[in-house]
PDB file of N, CA and C in Angstrom:
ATOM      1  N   UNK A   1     -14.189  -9.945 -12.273  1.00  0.00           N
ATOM      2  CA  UNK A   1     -13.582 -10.412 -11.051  1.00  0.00           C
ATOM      3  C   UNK A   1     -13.249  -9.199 -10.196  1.00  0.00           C
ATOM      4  N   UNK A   2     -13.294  -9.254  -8.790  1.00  0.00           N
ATOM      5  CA  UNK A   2     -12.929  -8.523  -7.884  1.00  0.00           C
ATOM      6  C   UNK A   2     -12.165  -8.746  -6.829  1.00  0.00           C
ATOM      7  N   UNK A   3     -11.415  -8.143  -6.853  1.00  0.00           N
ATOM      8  CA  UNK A   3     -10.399  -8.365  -5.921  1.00  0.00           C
ATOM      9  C   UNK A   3     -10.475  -6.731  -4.178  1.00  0.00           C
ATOM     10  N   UNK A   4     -10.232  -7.921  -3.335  1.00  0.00           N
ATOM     11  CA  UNK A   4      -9.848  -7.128  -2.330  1.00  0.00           C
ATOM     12  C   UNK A   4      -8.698  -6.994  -1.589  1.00  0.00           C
ATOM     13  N   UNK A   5      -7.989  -5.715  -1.407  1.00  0.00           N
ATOM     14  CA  UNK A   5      -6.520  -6.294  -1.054  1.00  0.00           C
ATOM     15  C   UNK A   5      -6.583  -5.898   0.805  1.00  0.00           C
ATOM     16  N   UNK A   6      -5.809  -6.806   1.231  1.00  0.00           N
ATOM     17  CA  UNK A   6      -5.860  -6.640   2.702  1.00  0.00           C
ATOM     18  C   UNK A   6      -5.134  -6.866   3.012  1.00  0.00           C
ATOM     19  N   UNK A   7      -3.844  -6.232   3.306  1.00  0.00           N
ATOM     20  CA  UNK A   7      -2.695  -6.085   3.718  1.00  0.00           C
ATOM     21  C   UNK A   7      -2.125  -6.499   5.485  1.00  0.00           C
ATOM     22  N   UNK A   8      -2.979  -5.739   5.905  1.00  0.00           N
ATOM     23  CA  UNK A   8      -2.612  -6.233   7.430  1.00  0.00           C
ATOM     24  C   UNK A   8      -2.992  -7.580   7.900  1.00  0.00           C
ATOM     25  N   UNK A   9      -3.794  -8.218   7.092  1.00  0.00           N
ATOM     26  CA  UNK A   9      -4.003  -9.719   7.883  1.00  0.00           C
ATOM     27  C   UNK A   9      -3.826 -10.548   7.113  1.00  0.00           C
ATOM     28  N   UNK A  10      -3.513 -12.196   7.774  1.00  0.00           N
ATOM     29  CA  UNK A  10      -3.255 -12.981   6.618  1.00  0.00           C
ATOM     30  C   UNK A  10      -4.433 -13.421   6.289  1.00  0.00           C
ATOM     31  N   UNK A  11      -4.405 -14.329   5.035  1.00  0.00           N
ATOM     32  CA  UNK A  11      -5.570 -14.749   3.967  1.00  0.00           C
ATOM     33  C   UNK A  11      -6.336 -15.430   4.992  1.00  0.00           C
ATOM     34  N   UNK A  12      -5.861 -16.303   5.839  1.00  0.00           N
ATOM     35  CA  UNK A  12      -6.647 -17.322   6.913  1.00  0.00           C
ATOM     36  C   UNK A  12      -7.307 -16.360   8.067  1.00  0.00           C
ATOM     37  N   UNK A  13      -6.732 -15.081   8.254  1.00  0.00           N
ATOM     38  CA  UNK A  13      -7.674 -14.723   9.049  1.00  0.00           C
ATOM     39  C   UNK A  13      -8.839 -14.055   8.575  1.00  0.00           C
ATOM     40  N   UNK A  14      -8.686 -13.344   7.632  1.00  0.00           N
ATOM     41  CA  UNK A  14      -9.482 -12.778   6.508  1.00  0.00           C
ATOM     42  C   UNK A  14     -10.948 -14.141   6.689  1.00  0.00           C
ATOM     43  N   UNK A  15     -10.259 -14.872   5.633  1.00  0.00           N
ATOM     44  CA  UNK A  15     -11.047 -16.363   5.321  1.00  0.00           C
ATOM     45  C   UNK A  15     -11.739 -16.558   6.466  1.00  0.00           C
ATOM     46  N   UNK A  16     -11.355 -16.682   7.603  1.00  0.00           N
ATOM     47  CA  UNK A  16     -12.137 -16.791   8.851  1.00  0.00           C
ATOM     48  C   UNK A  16     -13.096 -16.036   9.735  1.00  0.00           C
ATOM     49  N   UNK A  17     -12.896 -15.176   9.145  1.00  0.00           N
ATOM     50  CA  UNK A  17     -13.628 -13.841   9.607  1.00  0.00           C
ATOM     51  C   UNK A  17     -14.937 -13.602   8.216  1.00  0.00           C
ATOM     52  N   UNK A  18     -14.233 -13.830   6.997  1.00  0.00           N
ATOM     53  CA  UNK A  18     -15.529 -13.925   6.090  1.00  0.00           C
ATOM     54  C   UNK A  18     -16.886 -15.031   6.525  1.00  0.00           C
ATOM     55  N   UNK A  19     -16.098 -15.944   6.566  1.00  0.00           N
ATOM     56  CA  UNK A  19     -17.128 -17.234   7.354  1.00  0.00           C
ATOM     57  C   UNK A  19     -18.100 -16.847   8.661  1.00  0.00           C
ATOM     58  N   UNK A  20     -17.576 -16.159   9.615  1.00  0.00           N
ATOM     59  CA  UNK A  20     -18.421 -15.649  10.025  1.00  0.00           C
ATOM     60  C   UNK A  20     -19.380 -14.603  10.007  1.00  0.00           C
ATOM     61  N   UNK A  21     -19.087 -13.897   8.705  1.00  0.00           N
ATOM     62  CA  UNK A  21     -20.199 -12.996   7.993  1.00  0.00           C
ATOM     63  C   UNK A  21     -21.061 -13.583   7.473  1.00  0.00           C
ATOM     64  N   UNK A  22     -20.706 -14.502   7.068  1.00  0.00           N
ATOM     65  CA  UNK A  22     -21.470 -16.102   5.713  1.00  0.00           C
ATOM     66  C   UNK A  22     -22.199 -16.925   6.581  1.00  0.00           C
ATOM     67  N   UNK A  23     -21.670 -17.318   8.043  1.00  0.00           N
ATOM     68  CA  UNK A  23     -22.398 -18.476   8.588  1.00  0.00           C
ATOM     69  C   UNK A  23     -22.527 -18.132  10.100  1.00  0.00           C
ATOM     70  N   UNK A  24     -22.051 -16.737  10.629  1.00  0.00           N
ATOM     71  CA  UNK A  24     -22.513 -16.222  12.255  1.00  0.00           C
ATOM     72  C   UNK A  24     -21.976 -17.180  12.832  1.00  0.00           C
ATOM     73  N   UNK A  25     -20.944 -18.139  12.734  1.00  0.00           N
ATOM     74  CA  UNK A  25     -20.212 -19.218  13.847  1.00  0.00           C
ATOM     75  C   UNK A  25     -18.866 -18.636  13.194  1.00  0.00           C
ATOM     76  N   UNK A  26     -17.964 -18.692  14.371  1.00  0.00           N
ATOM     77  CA  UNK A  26     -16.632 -18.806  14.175  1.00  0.00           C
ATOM     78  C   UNK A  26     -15.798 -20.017  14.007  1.00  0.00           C
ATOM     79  N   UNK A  27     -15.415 -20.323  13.230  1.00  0.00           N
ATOM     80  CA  UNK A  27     -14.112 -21.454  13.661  1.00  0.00           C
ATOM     81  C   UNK A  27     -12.885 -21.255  13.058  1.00  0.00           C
ATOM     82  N   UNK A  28     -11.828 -20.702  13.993  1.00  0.00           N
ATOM     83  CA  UNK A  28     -10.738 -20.776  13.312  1.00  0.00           C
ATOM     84  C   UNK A  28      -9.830 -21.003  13.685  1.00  0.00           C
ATOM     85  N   UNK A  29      -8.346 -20.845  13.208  1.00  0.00           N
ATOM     86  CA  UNK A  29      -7.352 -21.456  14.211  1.00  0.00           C
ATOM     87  C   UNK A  29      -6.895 -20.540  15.359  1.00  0.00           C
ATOM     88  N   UNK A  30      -6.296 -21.222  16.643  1.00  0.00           N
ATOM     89  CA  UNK A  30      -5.819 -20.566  17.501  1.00  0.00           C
ATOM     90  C   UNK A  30      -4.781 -19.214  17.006  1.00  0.00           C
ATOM     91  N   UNK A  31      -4.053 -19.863  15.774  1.00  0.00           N
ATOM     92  CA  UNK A  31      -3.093 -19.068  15.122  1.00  0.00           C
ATOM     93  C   UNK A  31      -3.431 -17.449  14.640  1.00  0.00           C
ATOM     94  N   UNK A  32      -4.897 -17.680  14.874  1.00  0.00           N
ATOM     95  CA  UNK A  32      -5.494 -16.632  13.902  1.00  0.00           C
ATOM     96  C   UNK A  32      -6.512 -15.882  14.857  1.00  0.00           C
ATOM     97  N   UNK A  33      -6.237 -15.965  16.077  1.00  0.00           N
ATOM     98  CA  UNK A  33      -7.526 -15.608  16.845  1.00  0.00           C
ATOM     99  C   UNK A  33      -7.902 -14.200  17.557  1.00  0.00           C
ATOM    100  N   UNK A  34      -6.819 -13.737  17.563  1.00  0.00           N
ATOM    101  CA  UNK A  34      -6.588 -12.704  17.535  1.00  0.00           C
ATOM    102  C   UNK A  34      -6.521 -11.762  16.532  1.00  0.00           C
ATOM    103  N   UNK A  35      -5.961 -12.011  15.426  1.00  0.00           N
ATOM    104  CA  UNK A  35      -6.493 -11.784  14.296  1.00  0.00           C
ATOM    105  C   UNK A  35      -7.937 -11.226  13.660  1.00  0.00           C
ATOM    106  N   UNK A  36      -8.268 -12.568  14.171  1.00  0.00           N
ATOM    107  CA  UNK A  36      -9.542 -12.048  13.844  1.00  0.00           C
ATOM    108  C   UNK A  36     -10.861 -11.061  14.407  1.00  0.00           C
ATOM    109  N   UNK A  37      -9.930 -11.713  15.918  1.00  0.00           N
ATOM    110  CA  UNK A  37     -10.915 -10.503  16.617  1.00  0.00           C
ATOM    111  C   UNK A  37     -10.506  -9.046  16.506  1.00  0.00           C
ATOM    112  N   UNK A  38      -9.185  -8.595  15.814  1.00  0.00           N
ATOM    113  CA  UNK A  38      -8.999  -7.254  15.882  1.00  0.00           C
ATOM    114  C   UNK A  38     -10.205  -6.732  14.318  1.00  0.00           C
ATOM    115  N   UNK A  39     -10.211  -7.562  13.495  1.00  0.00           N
ATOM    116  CA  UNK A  39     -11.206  -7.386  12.397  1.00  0.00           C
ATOM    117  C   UNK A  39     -12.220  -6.916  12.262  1.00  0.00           C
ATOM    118  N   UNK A  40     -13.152  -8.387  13.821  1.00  0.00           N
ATOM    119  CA  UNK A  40     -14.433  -7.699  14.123  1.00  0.00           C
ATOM    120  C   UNK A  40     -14.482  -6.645  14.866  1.00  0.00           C
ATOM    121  N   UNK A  41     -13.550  -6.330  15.751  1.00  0.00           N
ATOM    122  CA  UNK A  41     -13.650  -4.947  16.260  1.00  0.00           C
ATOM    123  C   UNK A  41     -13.245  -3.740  15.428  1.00  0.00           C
ATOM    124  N   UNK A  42     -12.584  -3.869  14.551  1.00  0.00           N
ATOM    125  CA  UNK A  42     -12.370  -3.123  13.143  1.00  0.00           C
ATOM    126  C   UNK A  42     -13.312  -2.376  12.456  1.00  0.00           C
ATOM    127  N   UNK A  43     -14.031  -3.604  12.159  1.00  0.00           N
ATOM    128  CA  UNK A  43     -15.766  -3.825  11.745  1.00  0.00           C
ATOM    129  C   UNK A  43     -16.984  -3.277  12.692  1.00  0.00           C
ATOM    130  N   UNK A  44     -16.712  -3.494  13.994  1.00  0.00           N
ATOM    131  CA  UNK A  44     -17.695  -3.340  15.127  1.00  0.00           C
ATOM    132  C   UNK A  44     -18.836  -4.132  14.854  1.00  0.00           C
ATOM    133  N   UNK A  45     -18.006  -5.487  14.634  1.00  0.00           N
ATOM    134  CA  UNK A  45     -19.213  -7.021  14.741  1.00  0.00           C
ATOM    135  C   UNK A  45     -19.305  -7.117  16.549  1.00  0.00           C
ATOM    136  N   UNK A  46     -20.069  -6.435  17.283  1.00  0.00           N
ATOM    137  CA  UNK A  46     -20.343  -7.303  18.382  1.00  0.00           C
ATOM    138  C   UNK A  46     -20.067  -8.610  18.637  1.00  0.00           C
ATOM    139  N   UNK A  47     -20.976  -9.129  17.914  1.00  0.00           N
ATOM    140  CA  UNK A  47     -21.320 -10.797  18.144  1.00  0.00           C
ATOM    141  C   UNK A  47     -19.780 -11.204  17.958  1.00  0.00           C
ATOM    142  N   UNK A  48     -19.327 -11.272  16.611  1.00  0.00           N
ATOM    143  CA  UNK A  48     -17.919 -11.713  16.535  1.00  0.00           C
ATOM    144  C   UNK A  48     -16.784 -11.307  17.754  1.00  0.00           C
ATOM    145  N   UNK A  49     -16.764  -9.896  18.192  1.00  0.00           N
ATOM    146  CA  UNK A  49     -15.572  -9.684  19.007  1.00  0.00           C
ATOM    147  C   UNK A  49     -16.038 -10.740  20.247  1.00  0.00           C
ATOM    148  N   UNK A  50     -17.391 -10.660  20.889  1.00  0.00           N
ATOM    149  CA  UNK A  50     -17.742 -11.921  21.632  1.00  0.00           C
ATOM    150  C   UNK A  50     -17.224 -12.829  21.646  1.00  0.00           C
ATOM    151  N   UNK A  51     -17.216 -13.566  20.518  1.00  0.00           N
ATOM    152  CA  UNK A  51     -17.354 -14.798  20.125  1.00  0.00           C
ATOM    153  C   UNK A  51     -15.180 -15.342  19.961  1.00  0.00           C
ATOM    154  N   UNK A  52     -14.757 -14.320  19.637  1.00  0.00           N
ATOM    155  CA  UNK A  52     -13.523 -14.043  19.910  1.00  0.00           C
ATOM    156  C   UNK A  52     -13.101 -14.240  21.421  1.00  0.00           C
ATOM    157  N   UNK A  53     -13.123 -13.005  21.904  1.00  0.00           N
ATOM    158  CA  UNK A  53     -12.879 -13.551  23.268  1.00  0.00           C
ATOM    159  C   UNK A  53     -13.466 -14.461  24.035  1.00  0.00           C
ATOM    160  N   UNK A  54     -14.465 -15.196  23.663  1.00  0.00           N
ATOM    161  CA  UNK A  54     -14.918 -16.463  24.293  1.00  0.00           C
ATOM    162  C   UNK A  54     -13.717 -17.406  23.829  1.00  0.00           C
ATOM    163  N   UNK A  55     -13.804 -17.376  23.202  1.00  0.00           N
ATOM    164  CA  UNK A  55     -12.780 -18.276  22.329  1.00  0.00           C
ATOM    165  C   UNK A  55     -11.270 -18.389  22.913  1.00  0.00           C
ATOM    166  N   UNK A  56     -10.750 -17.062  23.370  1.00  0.00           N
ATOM    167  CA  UNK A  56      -9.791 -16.603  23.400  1.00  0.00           C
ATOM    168  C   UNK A  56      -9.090 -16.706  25.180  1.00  0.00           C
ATOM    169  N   UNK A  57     -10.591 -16.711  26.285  1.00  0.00           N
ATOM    170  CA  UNK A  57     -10.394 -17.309  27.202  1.00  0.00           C
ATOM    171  C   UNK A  57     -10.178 -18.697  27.159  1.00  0.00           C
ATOM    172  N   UNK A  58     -11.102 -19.230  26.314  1.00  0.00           N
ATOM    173  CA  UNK A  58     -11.283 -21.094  26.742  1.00  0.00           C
ATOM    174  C   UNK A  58      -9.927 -21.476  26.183  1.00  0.00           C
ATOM    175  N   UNK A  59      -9.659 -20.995  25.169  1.00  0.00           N
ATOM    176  CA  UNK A  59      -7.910 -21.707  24.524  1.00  0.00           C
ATOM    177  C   UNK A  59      -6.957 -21.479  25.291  1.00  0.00           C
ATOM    178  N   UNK A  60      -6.899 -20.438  25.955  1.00  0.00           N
ATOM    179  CA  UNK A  60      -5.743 -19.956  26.424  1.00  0.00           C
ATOM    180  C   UNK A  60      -4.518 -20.802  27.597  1.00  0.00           C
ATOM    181  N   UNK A  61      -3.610 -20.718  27.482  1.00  0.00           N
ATOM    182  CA  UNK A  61      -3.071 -21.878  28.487  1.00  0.00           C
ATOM    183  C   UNK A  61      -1.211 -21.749  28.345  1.00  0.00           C
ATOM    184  N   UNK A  62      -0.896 -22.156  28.826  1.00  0.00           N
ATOM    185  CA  UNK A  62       0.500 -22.316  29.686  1.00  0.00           C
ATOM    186  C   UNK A  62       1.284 -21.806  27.934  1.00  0.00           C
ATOM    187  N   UNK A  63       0.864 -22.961  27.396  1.00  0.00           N
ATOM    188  CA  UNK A  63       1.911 -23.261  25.826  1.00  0.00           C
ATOM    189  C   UNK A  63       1.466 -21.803  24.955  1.00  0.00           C
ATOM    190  N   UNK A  64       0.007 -21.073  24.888  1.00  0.00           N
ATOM    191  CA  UNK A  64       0.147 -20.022  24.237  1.00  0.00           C
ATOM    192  C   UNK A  64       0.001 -18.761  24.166  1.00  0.00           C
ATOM    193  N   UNK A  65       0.043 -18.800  25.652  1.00  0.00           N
ATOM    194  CA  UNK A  65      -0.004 -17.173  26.342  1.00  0.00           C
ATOM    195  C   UNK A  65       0.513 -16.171  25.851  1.00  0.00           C
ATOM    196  N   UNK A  66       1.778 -16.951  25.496  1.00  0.00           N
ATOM    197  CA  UNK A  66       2.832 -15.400  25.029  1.00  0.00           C
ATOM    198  C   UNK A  66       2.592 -15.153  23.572  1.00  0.00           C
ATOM    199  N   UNK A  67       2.158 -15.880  22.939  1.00  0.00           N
ATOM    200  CA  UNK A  67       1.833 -16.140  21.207  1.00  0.00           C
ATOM    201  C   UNK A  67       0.602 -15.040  21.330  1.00  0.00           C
ATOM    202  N   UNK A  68      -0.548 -15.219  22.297  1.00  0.00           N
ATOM    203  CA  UNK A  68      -1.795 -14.470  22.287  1.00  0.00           C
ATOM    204  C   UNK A  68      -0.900 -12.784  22.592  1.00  0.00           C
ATOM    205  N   UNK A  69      -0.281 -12.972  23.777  1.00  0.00           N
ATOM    206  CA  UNK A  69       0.153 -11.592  23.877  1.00  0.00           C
ATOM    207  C   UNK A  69       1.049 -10.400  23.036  1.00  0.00           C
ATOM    208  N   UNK A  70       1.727 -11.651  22.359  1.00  0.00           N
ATOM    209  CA  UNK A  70       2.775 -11.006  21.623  1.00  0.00           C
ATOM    210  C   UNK A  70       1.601 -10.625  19.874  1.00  0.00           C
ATOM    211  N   UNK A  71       0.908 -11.218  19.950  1.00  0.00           N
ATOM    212  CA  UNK A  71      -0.149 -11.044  18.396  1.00  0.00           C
ATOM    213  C   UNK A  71      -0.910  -9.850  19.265  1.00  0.00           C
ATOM    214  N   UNK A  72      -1.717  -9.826  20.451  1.00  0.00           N
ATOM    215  CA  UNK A  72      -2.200  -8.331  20.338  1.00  0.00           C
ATOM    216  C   UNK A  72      -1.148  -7.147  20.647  1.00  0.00           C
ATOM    217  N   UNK A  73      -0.048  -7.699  20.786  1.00  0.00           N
ATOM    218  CA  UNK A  73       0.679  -6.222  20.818  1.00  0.00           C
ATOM    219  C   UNK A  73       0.952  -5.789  19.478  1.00  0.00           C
ATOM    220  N   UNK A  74       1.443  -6.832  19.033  1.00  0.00           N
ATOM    221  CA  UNK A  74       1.589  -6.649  17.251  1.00  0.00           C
ATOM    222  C   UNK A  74       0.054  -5.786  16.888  1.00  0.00           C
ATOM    223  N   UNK A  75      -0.912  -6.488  17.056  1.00  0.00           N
ATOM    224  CA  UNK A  75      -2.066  -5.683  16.829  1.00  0.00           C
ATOM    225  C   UNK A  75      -2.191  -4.304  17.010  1.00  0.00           C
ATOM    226  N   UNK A  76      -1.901  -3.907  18.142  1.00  0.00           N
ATOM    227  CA  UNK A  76      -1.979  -2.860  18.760  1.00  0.00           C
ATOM    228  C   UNK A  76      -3.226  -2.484  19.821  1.00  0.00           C
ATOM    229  N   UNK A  77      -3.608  -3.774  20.248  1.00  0.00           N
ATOM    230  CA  UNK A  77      -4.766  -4.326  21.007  1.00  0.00           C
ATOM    231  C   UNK A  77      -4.600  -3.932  22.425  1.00  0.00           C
ATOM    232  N   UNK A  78      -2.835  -4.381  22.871  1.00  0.00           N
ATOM    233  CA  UNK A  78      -2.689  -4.668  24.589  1.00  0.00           C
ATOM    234  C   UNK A  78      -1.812  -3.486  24.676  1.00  0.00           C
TER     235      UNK A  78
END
């Protein structure tokens, strides 16, 4: 068995970001979307950081603006 430890992100963004190594589509939660795109840019997945901020425009809206902003500052993104 092998284990990988990954400290800075949670298991769901991890999990979500593996899936798109496994299946080149993203789907994950809003909760995690940022998340994940700091990963693929981590990584330097093109396609994924894309596919992120596509994502990341179309969700975006009144109720979770500050959730997106306050996760890439946490990131160290914005």
């Amino acid at each position: 068995i092998c284990y990988v430890r990954v400290q800075e992100f949670s298991y769901e963004a991890f999990f979500d970001f593996l899936m798109f190594i496994y299946t080149g589509t993203l789907q994950f939660s809003e909760k995690y979307m940022v998340d994940v795109w700091v990963l693929a840019k981590t990584y330097s997945l093109q396609r994924a950081m894309h596919l992120c901020i596509q994502a990341m425009m179309k969700n975006l809206d009144h109720d979770n603006v500050l959730f997106v902003l306050q996760s890439a500052h946490k990131s160290s993104i914005a």
